[in-house]
N, C-alpha and C. Protein backbone atom coordinates (compact mmCIF):
# COMPACT_ATOMS: atom_id res chain seq x y z
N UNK A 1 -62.95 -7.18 -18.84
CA UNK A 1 -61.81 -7.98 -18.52
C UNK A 1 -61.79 -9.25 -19.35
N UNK A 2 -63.03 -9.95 -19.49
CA UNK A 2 -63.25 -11.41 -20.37
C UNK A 2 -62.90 -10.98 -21.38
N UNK A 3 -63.20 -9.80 -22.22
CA UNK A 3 -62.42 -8.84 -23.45
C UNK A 3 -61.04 -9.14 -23.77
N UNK A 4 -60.66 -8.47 -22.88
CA UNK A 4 -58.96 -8.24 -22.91
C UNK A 4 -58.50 -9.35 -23.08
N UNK A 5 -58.82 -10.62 -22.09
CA UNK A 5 -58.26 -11.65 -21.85
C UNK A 5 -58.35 -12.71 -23.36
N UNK A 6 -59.68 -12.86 -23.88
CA UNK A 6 -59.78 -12.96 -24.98
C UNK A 6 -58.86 -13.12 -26.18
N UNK A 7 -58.66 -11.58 -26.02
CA UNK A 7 -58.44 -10.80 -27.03
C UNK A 7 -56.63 -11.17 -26.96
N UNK A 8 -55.70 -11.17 -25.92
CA UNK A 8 -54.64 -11.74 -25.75
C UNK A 8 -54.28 -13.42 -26.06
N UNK A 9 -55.34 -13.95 -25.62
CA UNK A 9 -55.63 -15.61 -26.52
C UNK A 9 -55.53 -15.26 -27.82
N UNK A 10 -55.90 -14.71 -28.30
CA UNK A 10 -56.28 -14.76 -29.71
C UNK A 10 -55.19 -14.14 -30.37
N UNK A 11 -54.41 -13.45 -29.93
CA UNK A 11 -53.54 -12.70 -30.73
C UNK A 11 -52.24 -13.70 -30.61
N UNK A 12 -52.16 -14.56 -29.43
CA UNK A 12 -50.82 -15.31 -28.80
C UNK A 12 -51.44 -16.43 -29.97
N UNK A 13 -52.66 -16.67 -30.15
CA UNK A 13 -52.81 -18.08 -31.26
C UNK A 13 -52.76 -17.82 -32.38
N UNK A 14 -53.00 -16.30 -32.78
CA UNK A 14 -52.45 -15.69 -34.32
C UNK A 14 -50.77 -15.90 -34.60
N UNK A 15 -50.32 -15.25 -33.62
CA UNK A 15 -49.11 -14.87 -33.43
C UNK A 15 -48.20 -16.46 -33.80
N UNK A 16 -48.75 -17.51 -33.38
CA UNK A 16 -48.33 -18.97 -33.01
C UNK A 16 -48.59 -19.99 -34.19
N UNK A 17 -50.00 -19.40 -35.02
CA UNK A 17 -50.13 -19.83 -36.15
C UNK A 17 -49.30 -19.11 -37.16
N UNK A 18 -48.98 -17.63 -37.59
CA UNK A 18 -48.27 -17.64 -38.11
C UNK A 18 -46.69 -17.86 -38.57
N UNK A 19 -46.28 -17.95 -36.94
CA UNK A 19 -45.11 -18.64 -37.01
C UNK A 19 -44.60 -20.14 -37.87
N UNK A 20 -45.73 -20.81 -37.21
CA UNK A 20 -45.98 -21.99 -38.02
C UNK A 20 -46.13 -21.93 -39.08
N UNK A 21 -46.78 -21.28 -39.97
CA UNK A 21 -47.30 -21.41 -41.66
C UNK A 21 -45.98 -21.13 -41.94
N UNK A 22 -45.07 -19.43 -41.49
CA UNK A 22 -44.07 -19.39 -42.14
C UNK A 22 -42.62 -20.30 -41.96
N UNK A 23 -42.91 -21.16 -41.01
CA UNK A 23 -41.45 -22.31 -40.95
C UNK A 23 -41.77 -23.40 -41.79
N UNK A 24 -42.93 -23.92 -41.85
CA UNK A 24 -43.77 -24.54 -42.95
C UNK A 24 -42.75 -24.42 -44.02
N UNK A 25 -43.39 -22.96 -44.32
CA UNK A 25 -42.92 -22.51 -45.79
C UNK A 25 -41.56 -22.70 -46.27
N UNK A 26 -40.78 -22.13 -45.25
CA UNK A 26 -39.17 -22.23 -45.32
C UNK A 26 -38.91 -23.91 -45.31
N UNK A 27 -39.11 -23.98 -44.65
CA UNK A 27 -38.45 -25.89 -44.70
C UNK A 27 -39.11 -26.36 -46.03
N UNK A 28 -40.34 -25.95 -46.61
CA UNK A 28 -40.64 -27.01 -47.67
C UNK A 28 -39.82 -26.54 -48.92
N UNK A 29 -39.32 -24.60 -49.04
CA UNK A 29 -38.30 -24.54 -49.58
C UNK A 29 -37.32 -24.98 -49.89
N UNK A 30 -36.72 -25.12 -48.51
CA UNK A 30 -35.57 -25.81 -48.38
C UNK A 30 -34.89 -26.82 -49.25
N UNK A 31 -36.48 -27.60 -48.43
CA UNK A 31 -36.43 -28.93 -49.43
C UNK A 31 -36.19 -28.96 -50.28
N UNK A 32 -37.46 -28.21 -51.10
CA UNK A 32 -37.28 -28.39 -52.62
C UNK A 32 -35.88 -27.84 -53.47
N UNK A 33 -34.86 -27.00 -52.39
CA UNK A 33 -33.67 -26.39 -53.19
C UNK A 33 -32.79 -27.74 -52.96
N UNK A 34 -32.81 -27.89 -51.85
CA UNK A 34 -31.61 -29.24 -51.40
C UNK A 34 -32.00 -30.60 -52.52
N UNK A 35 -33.23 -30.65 -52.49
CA UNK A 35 -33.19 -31.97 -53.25
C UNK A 35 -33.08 -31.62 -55.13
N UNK A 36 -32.45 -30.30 -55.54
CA UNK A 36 -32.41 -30.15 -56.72
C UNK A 36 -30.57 -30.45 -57.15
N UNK A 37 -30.47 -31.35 -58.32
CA UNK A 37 -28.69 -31.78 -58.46
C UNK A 37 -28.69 -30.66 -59.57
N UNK A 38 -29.04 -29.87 -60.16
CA UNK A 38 -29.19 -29.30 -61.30
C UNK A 38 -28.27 -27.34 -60.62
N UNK A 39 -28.66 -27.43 -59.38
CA UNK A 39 -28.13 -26.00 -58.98
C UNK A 39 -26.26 -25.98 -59.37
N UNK A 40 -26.27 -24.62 -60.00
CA UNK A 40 -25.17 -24.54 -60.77
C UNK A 40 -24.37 -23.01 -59.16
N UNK A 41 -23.22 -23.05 -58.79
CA UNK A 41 -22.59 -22.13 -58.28
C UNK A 41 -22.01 -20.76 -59.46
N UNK A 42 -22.86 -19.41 -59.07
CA UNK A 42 -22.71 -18.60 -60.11
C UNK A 42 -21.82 -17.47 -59.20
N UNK A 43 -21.19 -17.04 -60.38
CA UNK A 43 -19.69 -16.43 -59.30
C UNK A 43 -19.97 -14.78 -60.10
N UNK A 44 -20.23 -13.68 -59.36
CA UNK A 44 -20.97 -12.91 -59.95
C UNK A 44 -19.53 -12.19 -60.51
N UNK A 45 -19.39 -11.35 -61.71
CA UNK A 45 -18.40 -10.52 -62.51
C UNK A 45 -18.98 -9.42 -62.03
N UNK A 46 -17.89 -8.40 -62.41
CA UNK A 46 -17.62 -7.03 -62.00
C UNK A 46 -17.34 -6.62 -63.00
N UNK A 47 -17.97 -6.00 -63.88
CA UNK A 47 -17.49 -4.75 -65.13
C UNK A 47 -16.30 -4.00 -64.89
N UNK A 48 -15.40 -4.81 -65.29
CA UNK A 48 -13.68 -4.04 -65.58
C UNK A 48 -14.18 -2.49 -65.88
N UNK A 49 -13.49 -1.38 -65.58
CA UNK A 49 -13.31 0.32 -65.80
C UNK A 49 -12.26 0.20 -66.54
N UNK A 50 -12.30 1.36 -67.34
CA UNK A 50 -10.53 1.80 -67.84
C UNK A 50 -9.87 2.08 -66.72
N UNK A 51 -8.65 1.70 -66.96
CA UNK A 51 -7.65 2.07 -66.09
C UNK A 51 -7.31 3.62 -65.58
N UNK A 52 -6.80 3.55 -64.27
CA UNK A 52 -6.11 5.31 -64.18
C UNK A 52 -4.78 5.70 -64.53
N UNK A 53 -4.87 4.77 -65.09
CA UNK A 53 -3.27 4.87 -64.95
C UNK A 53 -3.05 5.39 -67.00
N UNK A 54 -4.25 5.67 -67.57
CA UNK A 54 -4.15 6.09 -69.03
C UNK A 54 -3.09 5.71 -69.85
N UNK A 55 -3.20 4.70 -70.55
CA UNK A 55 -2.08 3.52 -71.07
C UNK A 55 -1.75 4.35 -72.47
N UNK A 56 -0.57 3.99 -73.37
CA UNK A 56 -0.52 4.88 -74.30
C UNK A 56 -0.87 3.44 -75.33
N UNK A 57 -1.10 3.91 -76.43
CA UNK A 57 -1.27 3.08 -77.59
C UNK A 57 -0.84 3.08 -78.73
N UNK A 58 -0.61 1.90 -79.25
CA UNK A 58 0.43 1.75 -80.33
C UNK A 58 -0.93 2.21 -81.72
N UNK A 59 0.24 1.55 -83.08
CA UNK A 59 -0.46 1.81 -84.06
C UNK A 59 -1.65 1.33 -84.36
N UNK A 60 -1.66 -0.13 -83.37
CA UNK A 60 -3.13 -1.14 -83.81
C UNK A 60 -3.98 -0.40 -83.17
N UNK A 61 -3.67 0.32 -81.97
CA UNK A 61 -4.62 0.77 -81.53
C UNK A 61 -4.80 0.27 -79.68
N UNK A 62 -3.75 -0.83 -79.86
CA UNK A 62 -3.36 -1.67 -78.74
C UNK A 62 -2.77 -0.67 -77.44
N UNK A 63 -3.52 -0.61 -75.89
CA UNK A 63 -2.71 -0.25 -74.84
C UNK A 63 -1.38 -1.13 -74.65
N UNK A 64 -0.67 -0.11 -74.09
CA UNK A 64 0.65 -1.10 -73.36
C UNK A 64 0.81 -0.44 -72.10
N UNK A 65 1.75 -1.05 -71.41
CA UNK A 65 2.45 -0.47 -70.32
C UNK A 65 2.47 -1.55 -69.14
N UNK A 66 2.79 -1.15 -67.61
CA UNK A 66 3.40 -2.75 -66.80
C UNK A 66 1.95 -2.81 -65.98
N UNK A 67 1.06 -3.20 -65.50
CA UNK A 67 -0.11 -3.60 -64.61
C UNK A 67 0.22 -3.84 -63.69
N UNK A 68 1.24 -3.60 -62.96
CA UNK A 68 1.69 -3.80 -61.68
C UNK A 68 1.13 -2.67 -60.39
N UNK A 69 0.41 -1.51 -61.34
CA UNK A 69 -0.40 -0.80 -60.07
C UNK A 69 -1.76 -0.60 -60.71
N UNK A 70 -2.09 -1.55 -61.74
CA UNK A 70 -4.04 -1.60 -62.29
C UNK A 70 -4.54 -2.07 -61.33
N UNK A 71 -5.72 -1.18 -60.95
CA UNK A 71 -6.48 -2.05 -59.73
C UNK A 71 -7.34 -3.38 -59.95
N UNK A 72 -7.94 -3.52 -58.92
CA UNK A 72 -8.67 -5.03 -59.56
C UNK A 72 -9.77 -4.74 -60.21
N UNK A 73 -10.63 -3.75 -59.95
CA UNK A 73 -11.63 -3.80 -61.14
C UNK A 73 -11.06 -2.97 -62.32
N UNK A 74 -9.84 -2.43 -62.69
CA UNK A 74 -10.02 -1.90 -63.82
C UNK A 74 -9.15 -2.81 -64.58
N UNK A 75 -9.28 -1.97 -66.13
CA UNK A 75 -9.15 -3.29 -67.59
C UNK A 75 -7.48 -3.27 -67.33
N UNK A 76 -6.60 -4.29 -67.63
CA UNK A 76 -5.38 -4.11 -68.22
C UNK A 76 -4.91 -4.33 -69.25
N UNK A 77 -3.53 -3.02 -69.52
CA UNK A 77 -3.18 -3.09 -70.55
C UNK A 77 -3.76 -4.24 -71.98
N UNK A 78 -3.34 -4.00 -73.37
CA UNK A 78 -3.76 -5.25 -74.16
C UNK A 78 -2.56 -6.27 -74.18
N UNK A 79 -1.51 -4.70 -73.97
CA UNK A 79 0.10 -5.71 -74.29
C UNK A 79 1.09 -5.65 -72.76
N UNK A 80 0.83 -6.66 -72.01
CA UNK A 80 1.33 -5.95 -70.92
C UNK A 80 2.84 -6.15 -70.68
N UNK A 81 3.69 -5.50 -69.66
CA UNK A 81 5.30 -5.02 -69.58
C UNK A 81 5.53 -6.96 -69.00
N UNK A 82 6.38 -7.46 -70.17
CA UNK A 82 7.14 -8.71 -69.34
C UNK A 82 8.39 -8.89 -69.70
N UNK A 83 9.22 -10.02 -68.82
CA UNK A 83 10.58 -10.22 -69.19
C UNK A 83 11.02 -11.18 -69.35
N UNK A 84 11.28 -11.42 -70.76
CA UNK A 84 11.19 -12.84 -71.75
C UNK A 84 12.41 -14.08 -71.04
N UNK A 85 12.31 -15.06 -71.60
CA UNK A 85 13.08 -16.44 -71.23
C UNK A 85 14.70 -15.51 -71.28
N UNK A 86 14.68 -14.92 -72.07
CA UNK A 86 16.98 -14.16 -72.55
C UNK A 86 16.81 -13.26 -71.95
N UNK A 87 15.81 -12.57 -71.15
CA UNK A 87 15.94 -11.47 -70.19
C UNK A 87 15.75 -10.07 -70.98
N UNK A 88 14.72 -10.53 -72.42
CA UNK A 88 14.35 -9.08 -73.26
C UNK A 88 13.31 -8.77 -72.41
N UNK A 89 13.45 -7.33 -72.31
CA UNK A 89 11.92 -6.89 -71.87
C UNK A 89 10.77 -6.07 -72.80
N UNK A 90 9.68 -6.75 -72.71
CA UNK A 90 8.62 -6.58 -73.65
C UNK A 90 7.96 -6.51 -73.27
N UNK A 91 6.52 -6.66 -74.20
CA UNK A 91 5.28 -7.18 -73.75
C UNK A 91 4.43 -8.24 -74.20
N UNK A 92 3.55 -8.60 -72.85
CA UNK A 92 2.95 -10.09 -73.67
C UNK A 92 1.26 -9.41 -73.85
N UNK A 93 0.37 -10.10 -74.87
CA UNK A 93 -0.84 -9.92 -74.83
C UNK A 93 -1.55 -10.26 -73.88
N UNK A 94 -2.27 -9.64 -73.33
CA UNK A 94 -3.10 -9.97 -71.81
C UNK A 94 -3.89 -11.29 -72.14
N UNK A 95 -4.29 -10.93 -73.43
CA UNK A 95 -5.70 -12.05 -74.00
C UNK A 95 -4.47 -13.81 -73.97
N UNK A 96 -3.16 -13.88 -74.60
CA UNK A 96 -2.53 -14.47 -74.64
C UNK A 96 -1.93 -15.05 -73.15
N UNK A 97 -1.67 -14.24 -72.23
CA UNK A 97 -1.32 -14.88 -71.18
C UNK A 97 -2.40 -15.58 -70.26
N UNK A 98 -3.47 -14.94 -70.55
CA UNK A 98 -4.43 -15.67 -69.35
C UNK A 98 -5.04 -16.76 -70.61
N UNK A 99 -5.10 -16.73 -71.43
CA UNK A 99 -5.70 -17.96 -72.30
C UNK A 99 -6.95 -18.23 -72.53
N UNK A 100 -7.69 -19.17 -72.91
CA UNK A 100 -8.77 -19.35 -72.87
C UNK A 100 -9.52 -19.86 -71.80
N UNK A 101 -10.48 -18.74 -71.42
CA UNK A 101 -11.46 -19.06 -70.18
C UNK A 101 -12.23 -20.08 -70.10
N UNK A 102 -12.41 -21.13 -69.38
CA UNK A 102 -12.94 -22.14 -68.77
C UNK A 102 -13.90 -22.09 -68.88
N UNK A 103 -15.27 -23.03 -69.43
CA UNK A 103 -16.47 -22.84 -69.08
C UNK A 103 -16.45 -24.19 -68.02
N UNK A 104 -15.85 -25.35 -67.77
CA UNK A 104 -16.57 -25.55 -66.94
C UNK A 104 -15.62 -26.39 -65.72
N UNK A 105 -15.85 -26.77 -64.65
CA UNK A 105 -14.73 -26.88 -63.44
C UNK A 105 -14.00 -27.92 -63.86
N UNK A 106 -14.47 -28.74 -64.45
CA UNK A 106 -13.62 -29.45 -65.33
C UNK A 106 -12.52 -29.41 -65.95
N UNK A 107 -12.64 -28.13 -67.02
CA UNK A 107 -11.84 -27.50 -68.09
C UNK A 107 -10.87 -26.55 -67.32
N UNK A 108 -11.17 -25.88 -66.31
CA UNK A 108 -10.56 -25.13 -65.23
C UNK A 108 -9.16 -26.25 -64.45
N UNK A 109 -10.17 -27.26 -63.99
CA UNK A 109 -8.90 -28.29 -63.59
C UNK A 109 -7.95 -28.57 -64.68
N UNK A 110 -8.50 -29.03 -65.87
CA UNK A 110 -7.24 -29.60 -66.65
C UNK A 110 -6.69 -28.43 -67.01
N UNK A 111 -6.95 -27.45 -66.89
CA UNK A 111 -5.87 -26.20 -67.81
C UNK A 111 -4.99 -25.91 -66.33
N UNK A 112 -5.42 -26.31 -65.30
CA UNK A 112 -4.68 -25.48 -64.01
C UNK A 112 -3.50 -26.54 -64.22
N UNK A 113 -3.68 -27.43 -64.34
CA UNK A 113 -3.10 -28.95 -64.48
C UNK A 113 -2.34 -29.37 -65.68
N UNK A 114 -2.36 -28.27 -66.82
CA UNK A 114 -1.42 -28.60 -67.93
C UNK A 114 0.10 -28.17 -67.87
N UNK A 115 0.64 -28.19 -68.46
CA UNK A 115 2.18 -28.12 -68.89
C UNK A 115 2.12 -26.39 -69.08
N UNK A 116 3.02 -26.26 -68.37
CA UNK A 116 4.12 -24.49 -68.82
C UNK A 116 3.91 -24.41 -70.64
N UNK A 117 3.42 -23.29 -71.17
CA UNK A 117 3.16 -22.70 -72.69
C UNK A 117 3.81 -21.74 -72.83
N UNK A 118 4.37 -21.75 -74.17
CA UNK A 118 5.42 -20.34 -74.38
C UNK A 118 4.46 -19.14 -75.27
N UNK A 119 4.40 -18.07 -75.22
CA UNK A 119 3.50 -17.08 -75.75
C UNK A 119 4.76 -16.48 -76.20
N UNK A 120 4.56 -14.89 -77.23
CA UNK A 120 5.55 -14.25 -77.62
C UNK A 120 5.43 -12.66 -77.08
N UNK A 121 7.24 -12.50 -76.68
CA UNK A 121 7.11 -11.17 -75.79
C UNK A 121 7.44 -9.99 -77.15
N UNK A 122 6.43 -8.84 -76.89
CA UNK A 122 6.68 -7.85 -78.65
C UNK A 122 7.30 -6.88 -77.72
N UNK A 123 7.93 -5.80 -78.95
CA UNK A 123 7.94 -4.72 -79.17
C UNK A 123 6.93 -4.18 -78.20
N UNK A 124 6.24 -2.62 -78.54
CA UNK A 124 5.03 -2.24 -77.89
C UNK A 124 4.44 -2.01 -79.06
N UNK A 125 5.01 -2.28 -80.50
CA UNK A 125 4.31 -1.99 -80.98
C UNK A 125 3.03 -3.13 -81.66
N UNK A 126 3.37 -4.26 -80.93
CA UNK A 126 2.55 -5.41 -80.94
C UNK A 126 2.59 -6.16 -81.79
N UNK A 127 3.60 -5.98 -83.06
CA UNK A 127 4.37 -6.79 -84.07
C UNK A 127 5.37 -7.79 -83.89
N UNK A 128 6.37 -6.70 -83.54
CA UNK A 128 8.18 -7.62 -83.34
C UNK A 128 7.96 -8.52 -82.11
N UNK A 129 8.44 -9.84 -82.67
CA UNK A 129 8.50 -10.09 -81.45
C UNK A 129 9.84 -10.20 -81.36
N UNK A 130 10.06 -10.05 -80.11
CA UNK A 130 11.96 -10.16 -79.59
C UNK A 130 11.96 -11.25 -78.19
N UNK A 131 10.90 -12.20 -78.30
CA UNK A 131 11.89 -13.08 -76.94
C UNK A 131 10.44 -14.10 -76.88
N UNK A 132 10.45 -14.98 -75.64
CA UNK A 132 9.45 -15.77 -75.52
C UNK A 132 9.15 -15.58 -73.69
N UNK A 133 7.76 -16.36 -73.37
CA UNK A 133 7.15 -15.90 -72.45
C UNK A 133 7.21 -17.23 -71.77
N UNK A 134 7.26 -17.66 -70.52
CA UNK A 134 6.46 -19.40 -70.02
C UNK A 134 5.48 -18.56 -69.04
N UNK A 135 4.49 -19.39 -69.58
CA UNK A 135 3.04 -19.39 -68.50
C UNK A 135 2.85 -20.47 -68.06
N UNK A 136 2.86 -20.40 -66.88
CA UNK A 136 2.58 -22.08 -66.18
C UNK A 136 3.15 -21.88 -64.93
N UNK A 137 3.20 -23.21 -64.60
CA UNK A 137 3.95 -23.56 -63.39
C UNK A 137 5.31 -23.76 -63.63
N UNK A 138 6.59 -23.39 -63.39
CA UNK A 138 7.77 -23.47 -63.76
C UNK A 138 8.31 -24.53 -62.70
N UNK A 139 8.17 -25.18 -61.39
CA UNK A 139 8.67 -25.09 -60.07
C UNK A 139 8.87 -27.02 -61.01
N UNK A 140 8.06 -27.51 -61.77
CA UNK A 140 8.40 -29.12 -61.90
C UNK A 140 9.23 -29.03 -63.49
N UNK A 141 9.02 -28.29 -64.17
CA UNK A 141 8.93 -28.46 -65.25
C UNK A 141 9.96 -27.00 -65.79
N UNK A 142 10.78 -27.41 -66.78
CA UNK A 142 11.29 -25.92 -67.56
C UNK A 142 10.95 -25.72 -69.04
N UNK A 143 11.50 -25.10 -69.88
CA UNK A 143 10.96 -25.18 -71.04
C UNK A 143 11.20 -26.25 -72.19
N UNK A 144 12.20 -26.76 -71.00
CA UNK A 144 12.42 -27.73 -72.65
C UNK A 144 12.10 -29.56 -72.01
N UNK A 145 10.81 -29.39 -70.88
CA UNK A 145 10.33 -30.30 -70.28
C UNK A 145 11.47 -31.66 -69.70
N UNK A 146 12.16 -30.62 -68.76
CA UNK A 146 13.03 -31.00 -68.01
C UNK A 146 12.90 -30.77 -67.04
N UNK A 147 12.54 -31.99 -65.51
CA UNK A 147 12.68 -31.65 -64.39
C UNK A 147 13.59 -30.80 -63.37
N UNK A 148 13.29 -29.52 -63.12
CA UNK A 148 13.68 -28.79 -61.86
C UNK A 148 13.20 -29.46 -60.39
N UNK A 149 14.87 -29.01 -60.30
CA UNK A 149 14.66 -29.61 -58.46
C UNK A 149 14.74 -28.27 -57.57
N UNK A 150 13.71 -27.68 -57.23
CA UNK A 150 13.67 -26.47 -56.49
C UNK A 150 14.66 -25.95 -55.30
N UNK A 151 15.18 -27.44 -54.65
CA UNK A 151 16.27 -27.25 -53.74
C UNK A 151 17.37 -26.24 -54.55
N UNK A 152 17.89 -26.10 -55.68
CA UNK A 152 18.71 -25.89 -56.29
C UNK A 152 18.80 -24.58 -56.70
């Protein structure tokens, strides 16, 4: 019986010490992550697929067609289906409409924060161009940097 009894001490003070070592551990972690200014927020990417939707391609070699049913992980078009400032319908370059990617939250703010840009709407065959594109925010601003009043 002095056995058993023992033997239940001893396992409730194992049991009690290791609890302890491992909260120890975690909090001095903690610490050491919280008190670091250097931690960067990493936003993990997803490897774009080809599309299902099998795009046809011009002479460059360029997909076209409208991305209005590409899913979110797959690639779109190069030249995608838009409808220019005179109401031509074309296409704009994907690489051209989304622009140059941000490296840092900074560069992200001021580009979210710049002025409406005109890109050019082609042919499909990724040459002609026949019209112009605005990327931006249209709702303050129009193309010829003239205030819109949205009531209107």
């Amino acid at each position: 019986m002095k056995i058993r009894s023992a033997l239940k001490k001893s396992s409730f003070l194992l049991f009690v010490l290791t609890g302890f070592i491992v909260g120890v551990g975690v909090y001095a972690g903690a610490e050491q992550i919280s008190s670091r200014n250097d931690i960067k927020a990493v936003i993990p990417q997803q490897e774009k697929v080809e599309s299902h939707l099998n795009f046809p391609k011009n002479e460059l070699g360029e997909t076209y067609g409208s991305a209005k049913d590409v899913l979110p992980n797959e690639k779109d078009p190069d030249l995608m289906e838009a409808m220019g400032v005179n109401g031509n319908i074309g296409y704009v370059r994907a690489k051209d409409l989304k622009g140059e990617e941000p490296k840092t939250i900074e560069e992200a703010l001021a580009q979210n924060n710049s002025k409406p840009r005109e890109i050019n709407v082609y042919k499909s065959d990724g040459k002609t161009v026949i019209d112009k594109f605005i990327v931006g925010n249209l709702q303050d601003e129009n193309r010829y940097g003239e205030t819109i009043d949205p009531s209107k």
